[in-house]
N, C-alpha and C. Protein backbone atom coordinates (compact mmCIF):
# COMPACT_ATOMS: atom_id res chain seq x y z
N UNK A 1 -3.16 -26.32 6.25
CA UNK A 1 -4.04 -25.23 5.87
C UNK A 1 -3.66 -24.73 4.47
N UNK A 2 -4.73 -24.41 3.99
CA UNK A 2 -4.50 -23.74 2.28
C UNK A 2 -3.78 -22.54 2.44
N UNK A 3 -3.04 -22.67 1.42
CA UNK A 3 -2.32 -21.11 1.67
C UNK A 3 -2.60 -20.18 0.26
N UNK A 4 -2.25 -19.09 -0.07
CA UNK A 4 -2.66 -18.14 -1.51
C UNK A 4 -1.18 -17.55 -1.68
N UNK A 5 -1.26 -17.43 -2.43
CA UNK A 5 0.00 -16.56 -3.25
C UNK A 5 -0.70 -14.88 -3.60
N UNK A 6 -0.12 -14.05 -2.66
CA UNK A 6 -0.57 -12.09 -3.06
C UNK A 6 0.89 -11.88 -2.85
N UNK A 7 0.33 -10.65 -3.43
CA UNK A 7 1.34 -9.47 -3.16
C UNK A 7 1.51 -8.04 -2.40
N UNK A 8 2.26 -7.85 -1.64
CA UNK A 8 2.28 -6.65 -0.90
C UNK A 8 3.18 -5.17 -1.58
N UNK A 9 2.26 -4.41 -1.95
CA UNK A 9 2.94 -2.92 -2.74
C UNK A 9 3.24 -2.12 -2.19
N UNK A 10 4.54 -1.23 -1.95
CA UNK A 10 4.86 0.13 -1.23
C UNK A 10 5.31 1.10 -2.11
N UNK A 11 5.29 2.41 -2.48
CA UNK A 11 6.33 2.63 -3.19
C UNK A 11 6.86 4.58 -2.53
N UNK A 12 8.04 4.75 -2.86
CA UNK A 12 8.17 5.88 -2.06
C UNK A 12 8.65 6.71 -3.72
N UNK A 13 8.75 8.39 -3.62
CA UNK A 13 8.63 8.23 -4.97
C UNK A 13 10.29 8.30 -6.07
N UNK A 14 10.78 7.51 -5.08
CA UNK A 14 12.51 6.90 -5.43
C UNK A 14 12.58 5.14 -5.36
N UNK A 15 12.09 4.77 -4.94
CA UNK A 15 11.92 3.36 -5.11
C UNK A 15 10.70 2.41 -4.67
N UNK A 16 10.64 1.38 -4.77
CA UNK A 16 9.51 0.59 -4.32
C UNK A 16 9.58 -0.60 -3.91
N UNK A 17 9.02 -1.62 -3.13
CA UNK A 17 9.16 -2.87 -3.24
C UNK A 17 7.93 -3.50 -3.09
N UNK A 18 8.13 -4.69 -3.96
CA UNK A 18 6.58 -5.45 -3.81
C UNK A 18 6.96 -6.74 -3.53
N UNK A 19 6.54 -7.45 -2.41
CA UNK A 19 6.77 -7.84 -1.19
C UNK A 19 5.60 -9.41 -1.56
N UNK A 20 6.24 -10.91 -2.38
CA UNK A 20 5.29 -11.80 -2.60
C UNK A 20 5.61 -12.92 -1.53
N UNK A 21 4.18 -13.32 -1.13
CA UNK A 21 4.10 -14.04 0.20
C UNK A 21 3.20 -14.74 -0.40
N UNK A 22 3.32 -16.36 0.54
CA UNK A 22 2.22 -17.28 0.62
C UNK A 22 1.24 -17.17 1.79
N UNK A 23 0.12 -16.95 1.90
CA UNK A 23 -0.48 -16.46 2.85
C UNK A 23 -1.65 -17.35 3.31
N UNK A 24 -1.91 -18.05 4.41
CA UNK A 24 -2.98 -19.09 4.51
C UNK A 24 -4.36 -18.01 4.57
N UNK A 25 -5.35 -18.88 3.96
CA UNK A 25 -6.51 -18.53 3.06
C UNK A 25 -7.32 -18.04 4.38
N UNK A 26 -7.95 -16.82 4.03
CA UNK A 26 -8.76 -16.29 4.94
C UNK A 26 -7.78 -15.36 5.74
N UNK A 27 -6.52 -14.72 5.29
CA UNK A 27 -5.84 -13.56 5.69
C UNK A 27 -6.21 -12.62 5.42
N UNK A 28 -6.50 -11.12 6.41
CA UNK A 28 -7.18 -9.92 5.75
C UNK A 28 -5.99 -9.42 5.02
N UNK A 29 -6.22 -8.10 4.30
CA UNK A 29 -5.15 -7.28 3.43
C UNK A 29 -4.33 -6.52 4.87
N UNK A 30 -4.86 -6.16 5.58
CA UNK A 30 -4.32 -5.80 6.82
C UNK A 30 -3.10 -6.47 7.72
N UNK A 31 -3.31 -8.02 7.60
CA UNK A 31 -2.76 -9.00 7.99
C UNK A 31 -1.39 -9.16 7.35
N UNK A 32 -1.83 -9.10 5.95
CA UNK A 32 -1.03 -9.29 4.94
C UNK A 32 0.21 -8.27 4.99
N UNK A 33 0.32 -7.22 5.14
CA UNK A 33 0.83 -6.27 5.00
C UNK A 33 2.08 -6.25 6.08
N UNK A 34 1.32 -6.85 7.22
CA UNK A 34 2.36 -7.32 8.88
C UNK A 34 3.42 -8.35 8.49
N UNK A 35 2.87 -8.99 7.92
CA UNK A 35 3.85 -10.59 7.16
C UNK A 35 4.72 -9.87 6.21
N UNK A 36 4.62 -8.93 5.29
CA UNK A 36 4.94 -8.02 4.37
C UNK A 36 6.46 -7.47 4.95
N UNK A 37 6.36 -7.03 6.31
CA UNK A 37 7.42 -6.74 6.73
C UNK A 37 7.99 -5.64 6.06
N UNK A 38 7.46 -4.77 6.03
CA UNK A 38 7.99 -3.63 4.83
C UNK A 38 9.09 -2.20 5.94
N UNK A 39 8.98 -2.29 6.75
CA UNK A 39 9.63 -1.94 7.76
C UNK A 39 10.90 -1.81 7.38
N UNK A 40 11.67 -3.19 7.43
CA UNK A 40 12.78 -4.15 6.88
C UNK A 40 13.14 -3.42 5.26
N UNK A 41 12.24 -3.38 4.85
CA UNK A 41 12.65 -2.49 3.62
C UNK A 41 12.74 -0.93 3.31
N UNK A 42 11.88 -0.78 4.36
CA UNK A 42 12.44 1.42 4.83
C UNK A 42 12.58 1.56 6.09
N UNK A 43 13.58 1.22 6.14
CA UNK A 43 14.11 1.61 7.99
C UNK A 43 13.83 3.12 8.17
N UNK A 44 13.84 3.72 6.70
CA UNK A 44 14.13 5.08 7.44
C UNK A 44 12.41 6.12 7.65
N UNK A 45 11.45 5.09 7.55
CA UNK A 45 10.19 5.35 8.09
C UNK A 45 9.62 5.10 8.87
N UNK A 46 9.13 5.60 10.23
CA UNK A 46 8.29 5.03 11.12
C UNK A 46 7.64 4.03 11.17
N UNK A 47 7.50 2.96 11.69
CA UNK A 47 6.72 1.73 11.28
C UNK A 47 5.36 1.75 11.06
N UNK A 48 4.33 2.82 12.52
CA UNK A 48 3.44 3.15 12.00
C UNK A 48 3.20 3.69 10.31
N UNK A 49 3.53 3.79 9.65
CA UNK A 49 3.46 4.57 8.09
C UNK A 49 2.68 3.26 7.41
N UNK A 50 3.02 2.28 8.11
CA UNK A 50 2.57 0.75 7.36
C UNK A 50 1.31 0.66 8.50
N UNK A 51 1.44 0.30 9.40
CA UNK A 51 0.20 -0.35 10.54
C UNK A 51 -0.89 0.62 10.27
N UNK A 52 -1.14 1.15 10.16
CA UNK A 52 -2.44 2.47 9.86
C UNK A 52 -2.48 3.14 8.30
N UNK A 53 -1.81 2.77 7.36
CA UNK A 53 -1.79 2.99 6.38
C UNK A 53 -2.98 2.90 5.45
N UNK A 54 -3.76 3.49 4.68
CA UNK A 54 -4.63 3.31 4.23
C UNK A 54 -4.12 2.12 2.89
N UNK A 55 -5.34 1.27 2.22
CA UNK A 55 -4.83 -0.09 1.48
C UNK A 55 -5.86 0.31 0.22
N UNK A 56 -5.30 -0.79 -0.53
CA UNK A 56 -6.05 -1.01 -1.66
C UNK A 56 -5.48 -2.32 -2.68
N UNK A 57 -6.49 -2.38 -3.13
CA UNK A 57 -6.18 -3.78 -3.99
C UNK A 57 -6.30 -3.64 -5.35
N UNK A 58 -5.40 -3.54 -6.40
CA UNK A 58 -5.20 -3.21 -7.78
C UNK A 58 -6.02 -1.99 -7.78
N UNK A 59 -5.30 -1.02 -6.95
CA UNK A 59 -5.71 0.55 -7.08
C UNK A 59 -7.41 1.05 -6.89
N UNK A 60 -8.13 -0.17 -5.85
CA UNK A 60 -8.97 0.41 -5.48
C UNK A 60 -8.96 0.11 -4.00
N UNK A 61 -9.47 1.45 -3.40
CA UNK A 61 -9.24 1.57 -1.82
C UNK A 61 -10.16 0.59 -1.04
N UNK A 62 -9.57 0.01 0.14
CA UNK A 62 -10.78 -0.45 0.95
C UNK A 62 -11.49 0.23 1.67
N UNK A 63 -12.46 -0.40 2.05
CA UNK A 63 -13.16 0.62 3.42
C UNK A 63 -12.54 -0.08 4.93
N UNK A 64 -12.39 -1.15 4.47
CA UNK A 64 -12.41 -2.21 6.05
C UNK A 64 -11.18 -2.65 5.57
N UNK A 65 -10.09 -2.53 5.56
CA UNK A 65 -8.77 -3.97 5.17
C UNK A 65 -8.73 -4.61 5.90
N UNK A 66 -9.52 -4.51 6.93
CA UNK A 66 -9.17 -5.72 8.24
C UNK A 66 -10.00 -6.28 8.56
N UNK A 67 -11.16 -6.39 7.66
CA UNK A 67 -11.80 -7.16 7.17
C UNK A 67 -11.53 -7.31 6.32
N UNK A 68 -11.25 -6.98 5.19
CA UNK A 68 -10.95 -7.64 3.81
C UNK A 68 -10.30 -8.84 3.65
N UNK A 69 -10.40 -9.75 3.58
CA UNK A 69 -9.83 -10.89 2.95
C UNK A 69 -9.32 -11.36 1.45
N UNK A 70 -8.45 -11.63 1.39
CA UNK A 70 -7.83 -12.11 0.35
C UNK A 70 -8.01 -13.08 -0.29
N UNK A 71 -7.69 -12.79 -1.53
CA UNK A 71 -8.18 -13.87 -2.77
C UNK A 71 -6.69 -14.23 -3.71
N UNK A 72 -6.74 -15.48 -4.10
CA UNK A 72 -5.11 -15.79 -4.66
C UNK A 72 -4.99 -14.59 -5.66
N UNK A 73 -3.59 -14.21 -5.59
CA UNK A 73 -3.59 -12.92 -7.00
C UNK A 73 -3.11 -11.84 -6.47
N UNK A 74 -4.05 -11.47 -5.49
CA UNK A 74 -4.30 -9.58 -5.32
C UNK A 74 -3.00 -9.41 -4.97
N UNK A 75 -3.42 -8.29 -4.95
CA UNK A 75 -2.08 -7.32 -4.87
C UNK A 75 -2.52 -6.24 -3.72
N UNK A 76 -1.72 -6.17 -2.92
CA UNK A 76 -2.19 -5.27 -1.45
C UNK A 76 -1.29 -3.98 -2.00
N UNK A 77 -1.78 -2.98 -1.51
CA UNK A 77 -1.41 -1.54 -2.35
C UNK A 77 -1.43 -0.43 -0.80
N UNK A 78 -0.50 -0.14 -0.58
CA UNK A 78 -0.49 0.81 0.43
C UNK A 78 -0.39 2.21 0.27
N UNK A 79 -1.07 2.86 0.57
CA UNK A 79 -1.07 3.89 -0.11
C UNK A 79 -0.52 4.94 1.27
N UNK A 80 0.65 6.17 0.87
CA UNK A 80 1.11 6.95 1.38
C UNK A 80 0.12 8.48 1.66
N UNK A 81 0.27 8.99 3.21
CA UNK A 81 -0.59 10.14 2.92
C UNK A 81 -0.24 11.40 1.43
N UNK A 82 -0.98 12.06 1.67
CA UNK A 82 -0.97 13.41 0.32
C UNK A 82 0.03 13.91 1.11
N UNK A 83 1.06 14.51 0.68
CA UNK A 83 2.21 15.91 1.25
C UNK A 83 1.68 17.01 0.60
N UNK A 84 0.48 17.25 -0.04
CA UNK A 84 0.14 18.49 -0.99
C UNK A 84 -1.23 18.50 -1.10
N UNK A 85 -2.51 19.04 -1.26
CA UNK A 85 -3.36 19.27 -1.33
C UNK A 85 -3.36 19.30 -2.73
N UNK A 86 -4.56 18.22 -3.65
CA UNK A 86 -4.54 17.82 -5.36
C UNK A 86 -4.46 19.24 -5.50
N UNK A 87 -5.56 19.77 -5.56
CA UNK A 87 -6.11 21.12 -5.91
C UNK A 87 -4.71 21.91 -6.32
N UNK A 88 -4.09 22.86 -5.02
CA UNK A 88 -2.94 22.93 -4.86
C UNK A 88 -1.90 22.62 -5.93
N UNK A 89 -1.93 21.63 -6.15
CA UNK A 89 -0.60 20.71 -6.82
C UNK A 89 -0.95 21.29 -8.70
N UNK A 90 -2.58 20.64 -8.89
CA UNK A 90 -3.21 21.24 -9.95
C UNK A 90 -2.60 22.43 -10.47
N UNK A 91 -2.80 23.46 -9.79
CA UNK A 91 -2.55 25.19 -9.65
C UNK A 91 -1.17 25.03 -10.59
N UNK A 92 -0.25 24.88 -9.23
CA UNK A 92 1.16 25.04 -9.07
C UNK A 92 1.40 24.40 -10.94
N UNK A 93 0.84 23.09 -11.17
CA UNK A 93 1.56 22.62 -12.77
C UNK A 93 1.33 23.68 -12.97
N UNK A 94 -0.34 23.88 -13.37
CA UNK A 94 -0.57 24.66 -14.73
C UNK A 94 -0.47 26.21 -14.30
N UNK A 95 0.27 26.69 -13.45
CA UNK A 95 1.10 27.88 -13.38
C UNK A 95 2.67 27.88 -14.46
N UNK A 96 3.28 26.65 -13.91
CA UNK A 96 4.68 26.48 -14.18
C UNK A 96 4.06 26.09 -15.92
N UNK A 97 3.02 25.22 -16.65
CA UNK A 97 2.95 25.46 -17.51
C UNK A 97 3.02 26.29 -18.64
N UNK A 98 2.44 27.69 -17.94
CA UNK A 98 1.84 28.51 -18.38
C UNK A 98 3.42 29.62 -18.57
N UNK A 99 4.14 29.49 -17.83
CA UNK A 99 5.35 29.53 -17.92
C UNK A 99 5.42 31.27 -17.43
């Protein structure tokens, strides 16, 4: 079977790992991410954080990753929930800006 060369992205905001696999053709980004094994690389996160994780591929989100299928190249992008509301966060700079 054909296989593809992607990549799997995590990043926490102290380190990161990006995670390159050969992956036989017709793997979703979903799929990808299980093979990814990223677990193994943050023990100290729940595993769910990865299995339900929302995805994206060179920083654009999917709707379906489990449908999505992969194309040689991509780059699978996991994206972590918000701990802050943008808005919120907005404020708080341009408070501390404002000094």
């Amino acid at each position: 079977m054909a296989e593809i060369p992607v990549e799997v992205a995590f990043a926490l905001p102290e380190r990161q790992a990006v995670v390159a696999l050969s992956v036989p053709l017709g793997t979703t980004a979903r799929e990808a991410v299980a093979l990814a094994d990223l677990p193994a690389h943050f023990p100290e996160l729940p595993r769910d954080t990865f299995d339900q994780a929302d995805l994206g591929i060179f920083g654009r989100r999917l709707r379906e990753p489990s449908d999505q299928r992969l194309r040689a190249g991509d780059r699978v992008e996991i994206y972590r929930p918000l701990t802050i509301d943008p808005m919120a966060a907005r404020q708080a700079r341009a408070a501390r800006e404002k000094g």
